[in-house]
N, C-alpha and C. Protein backbone atom coordinates (compact mmCIF):
# COMPACT_ATOMS: atom_id res chain seq x y z
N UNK A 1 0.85 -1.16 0.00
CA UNK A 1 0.00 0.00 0.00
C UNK A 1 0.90 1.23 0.00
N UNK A 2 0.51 2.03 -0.72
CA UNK A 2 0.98 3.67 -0.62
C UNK A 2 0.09 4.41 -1.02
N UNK A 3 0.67 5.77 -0.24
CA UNK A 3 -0.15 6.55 -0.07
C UNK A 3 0.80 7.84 0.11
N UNK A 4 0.67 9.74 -0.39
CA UNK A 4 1.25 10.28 0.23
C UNK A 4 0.28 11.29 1.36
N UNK A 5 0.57 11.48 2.52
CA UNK A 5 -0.11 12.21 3.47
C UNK A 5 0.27 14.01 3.39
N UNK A 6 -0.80 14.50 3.30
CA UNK A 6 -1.05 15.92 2.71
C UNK A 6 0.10 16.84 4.00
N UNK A 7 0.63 16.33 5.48
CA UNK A 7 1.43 16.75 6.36
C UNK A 7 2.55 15.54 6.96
N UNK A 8 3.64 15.93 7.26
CA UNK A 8 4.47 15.16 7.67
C UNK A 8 4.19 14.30 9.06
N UNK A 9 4.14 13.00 8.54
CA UNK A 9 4.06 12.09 10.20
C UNK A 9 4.15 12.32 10.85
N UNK A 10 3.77 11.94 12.28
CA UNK A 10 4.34 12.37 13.67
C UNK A 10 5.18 10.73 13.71
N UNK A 11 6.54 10.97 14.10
CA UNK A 11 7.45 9.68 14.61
C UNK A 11 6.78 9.01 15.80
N UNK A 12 6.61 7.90 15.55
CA UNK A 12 6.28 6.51 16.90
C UNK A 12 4.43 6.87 16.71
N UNK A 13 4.29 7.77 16.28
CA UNK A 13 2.80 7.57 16.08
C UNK A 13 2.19 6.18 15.41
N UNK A 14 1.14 5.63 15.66
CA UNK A 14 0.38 4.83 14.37
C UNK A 14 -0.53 5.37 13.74
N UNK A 15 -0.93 4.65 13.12
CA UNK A 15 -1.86 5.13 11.94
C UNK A 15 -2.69 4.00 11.17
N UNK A 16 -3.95 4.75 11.29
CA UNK A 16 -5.25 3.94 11.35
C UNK A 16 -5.63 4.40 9.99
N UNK A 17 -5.62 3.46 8.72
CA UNK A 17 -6.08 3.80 8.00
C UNK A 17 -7.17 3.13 6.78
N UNK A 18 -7.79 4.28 6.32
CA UNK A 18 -9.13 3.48 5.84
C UNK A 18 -8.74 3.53 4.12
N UNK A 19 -9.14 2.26 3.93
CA UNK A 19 -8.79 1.49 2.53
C UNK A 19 -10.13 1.07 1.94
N UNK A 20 -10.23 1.68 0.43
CA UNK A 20 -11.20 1.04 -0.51
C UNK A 20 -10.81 0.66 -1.81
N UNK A 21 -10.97 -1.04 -1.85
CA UNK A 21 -10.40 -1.76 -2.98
C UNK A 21 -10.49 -0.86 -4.16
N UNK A 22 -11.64 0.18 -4.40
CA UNK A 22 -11.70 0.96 -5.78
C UNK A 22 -11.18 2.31 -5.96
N UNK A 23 -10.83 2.73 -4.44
CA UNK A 23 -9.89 4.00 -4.56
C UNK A 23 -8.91 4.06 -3.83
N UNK A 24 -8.15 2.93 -2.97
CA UNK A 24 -7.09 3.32 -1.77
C UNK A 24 -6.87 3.70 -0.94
N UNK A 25 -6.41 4.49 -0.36
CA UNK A 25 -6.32 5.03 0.94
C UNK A 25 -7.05 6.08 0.87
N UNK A 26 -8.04 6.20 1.26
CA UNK A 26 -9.37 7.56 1.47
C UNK A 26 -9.20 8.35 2.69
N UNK A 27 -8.61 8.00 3.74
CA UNK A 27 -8.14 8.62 5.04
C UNK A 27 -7.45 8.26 5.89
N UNK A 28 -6.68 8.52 6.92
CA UNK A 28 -5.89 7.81 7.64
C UNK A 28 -6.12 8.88 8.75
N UNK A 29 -5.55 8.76 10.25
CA UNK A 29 -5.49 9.52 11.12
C UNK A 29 -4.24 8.80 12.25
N UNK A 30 -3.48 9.38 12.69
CA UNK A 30 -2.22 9.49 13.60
C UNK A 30 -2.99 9.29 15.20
N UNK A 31 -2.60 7.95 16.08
CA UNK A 31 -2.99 7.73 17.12
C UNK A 31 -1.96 7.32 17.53
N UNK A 32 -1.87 7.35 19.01
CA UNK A 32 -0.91 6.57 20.01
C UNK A 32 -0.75 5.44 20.49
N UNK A 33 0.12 4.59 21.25
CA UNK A 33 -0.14 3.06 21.39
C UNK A 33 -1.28 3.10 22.55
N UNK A 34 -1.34 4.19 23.38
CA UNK A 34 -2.20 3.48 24.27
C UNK A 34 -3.34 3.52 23.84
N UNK A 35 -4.00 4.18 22.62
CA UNK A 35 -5.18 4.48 21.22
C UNK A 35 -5.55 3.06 21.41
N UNK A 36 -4.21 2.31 21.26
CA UNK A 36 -4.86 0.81 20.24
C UNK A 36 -5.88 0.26 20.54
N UNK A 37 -6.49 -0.68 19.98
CA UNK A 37 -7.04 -1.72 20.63
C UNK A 37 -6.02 -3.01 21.48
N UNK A 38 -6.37 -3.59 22.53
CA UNK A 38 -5.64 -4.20 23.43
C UNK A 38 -5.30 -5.10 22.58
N UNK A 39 -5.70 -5.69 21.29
CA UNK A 39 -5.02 -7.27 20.61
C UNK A 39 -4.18 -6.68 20.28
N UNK A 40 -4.39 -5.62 19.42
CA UNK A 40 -3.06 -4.86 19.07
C UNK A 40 -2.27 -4.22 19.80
N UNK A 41 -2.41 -3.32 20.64
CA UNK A 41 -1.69 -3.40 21.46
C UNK A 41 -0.30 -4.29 22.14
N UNK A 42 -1.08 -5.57 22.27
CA UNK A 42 -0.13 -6.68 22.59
C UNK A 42 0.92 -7.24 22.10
N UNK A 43 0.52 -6.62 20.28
CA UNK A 43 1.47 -7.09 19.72
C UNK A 43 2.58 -6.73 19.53
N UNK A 44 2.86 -5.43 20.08
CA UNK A 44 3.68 -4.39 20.15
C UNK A 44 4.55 -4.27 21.70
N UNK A 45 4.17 -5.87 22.32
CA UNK A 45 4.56 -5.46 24.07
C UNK A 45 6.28 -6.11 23.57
């Protein structure tokens, strides 16, 4: 997947992003680990 983002990343941030098979990346938004959800989360311990 690629994509370019209209502002520069924030470092160690994640990023949640929304994908449509007929256009790609339609939005994304910059969250933190403690954001995650806990499965995910975990995967990152």
């Amino acid at each position: 997947m690629e994509f370019t983002a209209a502002e520069p990343l924030t470092e160690g941030a994640f990023l949640v992003v929304y994908y449509r098979s007929d256009k790609g990346v339609t939005t994304y938004e910059e969250i933190q680990k403690a954001d995650l959800p806990k499965a995910v989360a975990n995967l990152f311990k």
